[in-house]
N, C-alpha and C. Protein backbone atom coordinates (compact mmCIF):
# COMPACT_ATOMS: atom_id res chain seq x y z
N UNK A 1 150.48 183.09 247.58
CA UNK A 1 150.73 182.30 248.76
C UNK A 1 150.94 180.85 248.35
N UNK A 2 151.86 180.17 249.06
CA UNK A 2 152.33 178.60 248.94
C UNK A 2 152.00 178.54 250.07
N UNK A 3 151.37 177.25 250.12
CA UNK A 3 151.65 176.30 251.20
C UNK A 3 152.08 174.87 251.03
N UNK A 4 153.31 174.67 251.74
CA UNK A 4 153.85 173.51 251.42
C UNK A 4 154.52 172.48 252.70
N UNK A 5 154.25 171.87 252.76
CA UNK A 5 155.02 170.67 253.97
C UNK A 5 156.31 170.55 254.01
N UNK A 6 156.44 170.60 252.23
CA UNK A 6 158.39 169.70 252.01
C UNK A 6 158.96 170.87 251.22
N UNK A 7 160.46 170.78 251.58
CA UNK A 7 160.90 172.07 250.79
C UNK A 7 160.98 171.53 248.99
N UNK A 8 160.99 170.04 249.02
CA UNK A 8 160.68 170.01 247.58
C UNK A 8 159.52 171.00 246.75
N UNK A 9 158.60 171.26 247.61
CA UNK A 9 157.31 171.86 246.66
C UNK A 9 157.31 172.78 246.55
N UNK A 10 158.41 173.62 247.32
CA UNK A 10 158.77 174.99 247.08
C UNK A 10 159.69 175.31 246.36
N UNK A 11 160.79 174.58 246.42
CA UNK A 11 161.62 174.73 245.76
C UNK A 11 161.55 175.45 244.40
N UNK A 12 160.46 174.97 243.56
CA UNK A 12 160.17 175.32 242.36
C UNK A 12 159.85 176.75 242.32
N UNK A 13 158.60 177.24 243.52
CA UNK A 13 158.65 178.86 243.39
C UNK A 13 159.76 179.47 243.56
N UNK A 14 160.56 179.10 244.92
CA UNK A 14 161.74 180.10 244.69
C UNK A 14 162.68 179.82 243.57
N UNK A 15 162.71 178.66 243.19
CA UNK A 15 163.41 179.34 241.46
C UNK A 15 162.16 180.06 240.90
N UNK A 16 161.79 180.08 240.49
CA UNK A 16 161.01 180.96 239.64
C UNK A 16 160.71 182.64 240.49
N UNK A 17 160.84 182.68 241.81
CA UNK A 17 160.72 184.26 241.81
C UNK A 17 162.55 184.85 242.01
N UNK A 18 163.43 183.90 241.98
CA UNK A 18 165.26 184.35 241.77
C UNK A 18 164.91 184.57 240.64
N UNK A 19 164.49 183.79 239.42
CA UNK A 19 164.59 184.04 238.03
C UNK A 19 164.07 185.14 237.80
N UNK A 20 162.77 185.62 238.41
CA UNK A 20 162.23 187.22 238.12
C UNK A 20 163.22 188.20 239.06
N UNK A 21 163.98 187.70 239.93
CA UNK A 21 164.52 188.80 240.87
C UNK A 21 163.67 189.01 241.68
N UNK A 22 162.99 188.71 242.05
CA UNK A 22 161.71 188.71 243.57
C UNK A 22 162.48 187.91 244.51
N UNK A 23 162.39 189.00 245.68
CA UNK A 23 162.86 188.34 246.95
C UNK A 23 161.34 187.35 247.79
N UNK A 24 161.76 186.35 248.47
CA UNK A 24 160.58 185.46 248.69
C UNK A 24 160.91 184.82 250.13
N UNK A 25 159.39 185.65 250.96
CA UNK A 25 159.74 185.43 252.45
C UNK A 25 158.90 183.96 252.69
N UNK A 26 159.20 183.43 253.55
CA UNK A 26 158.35 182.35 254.30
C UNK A 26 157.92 182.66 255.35
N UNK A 27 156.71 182.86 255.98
CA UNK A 27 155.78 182.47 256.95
C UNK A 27 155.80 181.74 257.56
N UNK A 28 156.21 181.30 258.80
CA UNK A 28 155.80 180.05 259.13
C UNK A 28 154.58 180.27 260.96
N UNK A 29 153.37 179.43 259.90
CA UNK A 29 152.60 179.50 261.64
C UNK A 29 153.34 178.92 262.99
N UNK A 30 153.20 179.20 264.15
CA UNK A 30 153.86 179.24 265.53
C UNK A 30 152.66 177.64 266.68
N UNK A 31 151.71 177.51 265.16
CA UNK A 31 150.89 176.75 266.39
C UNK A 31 150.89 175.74 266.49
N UNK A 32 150.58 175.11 267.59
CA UNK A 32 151.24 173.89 268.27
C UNK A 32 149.89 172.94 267.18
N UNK A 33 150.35 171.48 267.36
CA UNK A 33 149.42 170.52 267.20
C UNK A 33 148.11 170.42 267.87
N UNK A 34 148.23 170.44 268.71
CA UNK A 34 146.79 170.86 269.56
C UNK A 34 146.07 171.94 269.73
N UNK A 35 146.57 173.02 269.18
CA UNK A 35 146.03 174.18 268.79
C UNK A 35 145.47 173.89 267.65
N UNK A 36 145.98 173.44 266.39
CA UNK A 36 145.56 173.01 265.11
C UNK A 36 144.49 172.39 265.39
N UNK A 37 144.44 171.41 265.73
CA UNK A 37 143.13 170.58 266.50
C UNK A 37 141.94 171.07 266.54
N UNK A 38 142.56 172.01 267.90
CA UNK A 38 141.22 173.18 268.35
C UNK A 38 140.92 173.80 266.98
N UNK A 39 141.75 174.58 266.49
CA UNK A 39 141.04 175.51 264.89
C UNK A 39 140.42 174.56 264.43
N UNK A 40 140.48 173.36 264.02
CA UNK A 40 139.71 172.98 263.05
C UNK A 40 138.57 172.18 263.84
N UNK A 41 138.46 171.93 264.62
CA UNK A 41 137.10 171.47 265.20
C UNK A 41 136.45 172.87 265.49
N UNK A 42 136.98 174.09 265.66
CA UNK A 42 136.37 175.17 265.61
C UNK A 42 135.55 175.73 264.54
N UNK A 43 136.66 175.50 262.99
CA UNK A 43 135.88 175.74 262.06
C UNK A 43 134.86 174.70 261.28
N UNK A 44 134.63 173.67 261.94
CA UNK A 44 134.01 172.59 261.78
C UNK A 44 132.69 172.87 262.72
N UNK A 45 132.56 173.59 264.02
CA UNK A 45 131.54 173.79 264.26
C UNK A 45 130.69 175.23 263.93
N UNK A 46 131.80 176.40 263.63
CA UNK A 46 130.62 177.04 262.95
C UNK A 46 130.75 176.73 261.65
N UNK A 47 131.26 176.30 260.84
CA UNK A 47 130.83 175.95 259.61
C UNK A 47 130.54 174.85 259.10
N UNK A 48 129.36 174.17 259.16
CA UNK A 48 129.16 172.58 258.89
C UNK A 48 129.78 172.40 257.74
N UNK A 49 130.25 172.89 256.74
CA UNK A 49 130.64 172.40 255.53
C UNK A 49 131.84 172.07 255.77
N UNK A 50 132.72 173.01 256.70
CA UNK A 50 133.91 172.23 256.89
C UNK A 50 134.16 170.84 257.81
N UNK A 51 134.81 170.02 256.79
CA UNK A 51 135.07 168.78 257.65
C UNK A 51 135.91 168.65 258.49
N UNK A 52 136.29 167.75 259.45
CA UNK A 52 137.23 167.79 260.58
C UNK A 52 137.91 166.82 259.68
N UNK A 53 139.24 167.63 260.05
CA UNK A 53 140.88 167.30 259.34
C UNK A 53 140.70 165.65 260.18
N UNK A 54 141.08 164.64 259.32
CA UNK A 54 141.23 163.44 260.62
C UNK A 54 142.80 163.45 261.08
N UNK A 55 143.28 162.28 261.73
CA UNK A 55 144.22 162.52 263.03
C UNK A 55 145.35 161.99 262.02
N UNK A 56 145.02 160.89 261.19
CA UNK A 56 146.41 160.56 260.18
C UNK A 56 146.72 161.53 259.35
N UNK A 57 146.14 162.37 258.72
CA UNK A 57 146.46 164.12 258.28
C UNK A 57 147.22 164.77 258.58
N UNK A 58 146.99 165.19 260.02
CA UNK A 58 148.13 165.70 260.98
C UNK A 58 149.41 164.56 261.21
N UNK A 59 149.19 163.99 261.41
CA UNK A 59 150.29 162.61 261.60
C UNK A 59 151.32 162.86 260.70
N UNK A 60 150.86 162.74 259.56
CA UNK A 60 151.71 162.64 257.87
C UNK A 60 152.18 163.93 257.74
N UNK A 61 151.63 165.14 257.92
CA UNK A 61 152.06 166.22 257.82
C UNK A 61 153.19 166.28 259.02
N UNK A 62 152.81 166.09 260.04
CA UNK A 62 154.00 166.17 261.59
C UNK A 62 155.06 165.60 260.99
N UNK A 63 155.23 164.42 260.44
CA UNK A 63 156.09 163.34 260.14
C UNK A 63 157.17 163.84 258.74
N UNK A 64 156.41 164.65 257.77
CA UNK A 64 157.21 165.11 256.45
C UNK A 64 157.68 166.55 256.76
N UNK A 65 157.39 167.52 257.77
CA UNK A 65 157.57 168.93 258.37
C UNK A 65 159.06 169.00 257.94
N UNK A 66 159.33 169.76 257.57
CA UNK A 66 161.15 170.17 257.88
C UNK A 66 161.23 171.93 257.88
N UNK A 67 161.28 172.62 258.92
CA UNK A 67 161.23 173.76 259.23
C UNK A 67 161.97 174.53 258.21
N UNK A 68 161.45 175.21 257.36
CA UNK A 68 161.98 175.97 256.56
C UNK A 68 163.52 177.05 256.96
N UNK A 69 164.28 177.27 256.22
CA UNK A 69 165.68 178.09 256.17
C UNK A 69 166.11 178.80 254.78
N UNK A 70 166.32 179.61 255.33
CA UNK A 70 167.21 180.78 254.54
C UNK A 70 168.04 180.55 253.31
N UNK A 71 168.36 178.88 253.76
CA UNK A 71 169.26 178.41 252.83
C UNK A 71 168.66 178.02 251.73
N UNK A 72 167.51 177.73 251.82
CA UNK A 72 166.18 176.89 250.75
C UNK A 72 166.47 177.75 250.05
N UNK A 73 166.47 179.46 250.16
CA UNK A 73 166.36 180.53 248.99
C UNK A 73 165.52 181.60 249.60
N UNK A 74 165.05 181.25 250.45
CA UNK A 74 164.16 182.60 251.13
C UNK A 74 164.96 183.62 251.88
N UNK A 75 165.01 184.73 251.79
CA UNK A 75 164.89 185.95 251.98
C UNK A 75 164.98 186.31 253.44
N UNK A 76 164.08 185.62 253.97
CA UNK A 76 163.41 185.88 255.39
C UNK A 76 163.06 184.51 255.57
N UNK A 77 162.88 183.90 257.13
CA UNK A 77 161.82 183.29 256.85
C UNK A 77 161.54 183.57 258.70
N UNK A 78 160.05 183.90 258.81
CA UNK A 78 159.29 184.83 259.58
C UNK A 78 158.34 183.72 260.35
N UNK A 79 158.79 184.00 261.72
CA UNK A 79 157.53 182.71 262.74
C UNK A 79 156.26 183.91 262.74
N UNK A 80 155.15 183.33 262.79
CA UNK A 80 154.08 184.30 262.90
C UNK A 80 153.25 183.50 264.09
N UNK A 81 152.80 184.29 265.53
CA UNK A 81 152.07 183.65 266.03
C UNK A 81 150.69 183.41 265.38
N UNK A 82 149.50 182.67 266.15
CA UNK A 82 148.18 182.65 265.74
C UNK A 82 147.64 183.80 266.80
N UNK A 83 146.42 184.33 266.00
CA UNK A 83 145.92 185.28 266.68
C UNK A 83 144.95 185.20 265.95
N UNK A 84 143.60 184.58 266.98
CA UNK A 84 141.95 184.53 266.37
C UNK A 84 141.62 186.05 266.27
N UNK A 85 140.53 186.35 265.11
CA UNK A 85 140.09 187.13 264.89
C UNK A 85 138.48 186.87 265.15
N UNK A 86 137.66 187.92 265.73
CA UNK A 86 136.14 186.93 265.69
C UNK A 86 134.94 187.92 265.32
N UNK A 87 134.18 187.19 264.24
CA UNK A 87 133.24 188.16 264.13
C UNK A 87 131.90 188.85 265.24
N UNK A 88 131.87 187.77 265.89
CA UNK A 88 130.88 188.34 267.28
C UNK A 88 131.27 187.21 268.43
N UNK A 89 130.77 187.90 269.77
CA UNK A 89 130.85 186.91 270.67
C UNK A 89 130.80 185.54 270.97
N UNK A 90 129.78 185.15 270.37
CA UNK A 90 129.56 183.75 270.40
C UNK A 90 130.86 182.82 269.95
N UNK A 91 131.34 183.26 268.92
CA UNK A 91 132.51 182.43 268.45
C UNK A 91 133.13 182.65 269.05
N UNK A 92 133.94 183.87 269.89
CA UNK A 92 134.59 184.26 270.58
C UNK A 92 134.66 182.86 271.85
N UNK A 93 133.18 183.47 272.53
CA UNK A 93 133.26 182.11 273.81
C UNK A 93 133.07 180.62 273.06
N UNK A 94 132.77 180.30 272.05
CA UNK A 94 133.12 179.13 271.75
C UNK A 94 134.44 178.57 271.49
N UNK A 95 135.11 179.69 271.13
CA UNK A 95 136.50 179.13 270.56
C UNK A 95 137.10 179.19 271.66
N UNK A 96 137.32 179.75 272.68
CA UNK A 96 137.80 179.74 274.01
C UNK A 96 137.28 178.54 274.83
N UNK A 97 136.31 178.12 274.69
CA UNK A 97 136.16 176.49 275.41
C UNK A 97 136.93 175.62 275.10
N UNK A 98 137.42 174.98 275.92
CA UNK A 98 138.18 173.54 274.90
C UNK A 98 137.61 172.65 274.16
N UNK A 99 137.63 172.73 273.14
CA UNK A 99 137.15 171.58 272.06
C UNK A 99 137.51 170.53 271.63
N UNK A 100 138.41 169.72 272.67
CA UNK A 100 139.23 168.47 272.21
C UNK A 100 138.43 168.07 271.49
């Protein structure tokens, strides 16, 4: 798995999986900025270790984004919605509250 902002940083894998002959799909998550938000103040409250992403993070990332294409070298490239998974209730109704 890559994860990358700019197609510069990819660039390099998909040469390297043309050079093996590997076809190479892209992923791309479907979720909004304020959804992002919510996840990570989510995983910030059940997991104290995780820190909350700050707001110039998202900013810089919003700002360098360039929606990936076919033309980069990928194969595919695939919107995937978000879809929480939860280990018991509690997270369940927590993550469903709004957590601005």
């Amino acid at each position: 798995a890559v994860v990358s902002t700019q197609s510069t940083g990819t660039n390099r894998f998909i040469a390297i999986a043309k050079a093996a002959g590997v076809n190479i799909r892209c992923f791309v998550m479907s979720t909004t900025l304020q959804h992002a938000k919510h996840n990570n103040r989510f995983r910030n409250l059940v997991n104290s270790v995780d820190k909350v992403v700050p707001d110039v993070a998202y900013n810089s990332y919003k700002s360098k984004f360039t929606p990936p294409t076919v033309e980069e070298g990928f194969s595919e490239v695939l919107i995937v919605d978000f879809t929480p998974h939860f280990t018991d209730d509690v997270h369940k109704e927590l993550y469903n509250m709004f957590l601005g």
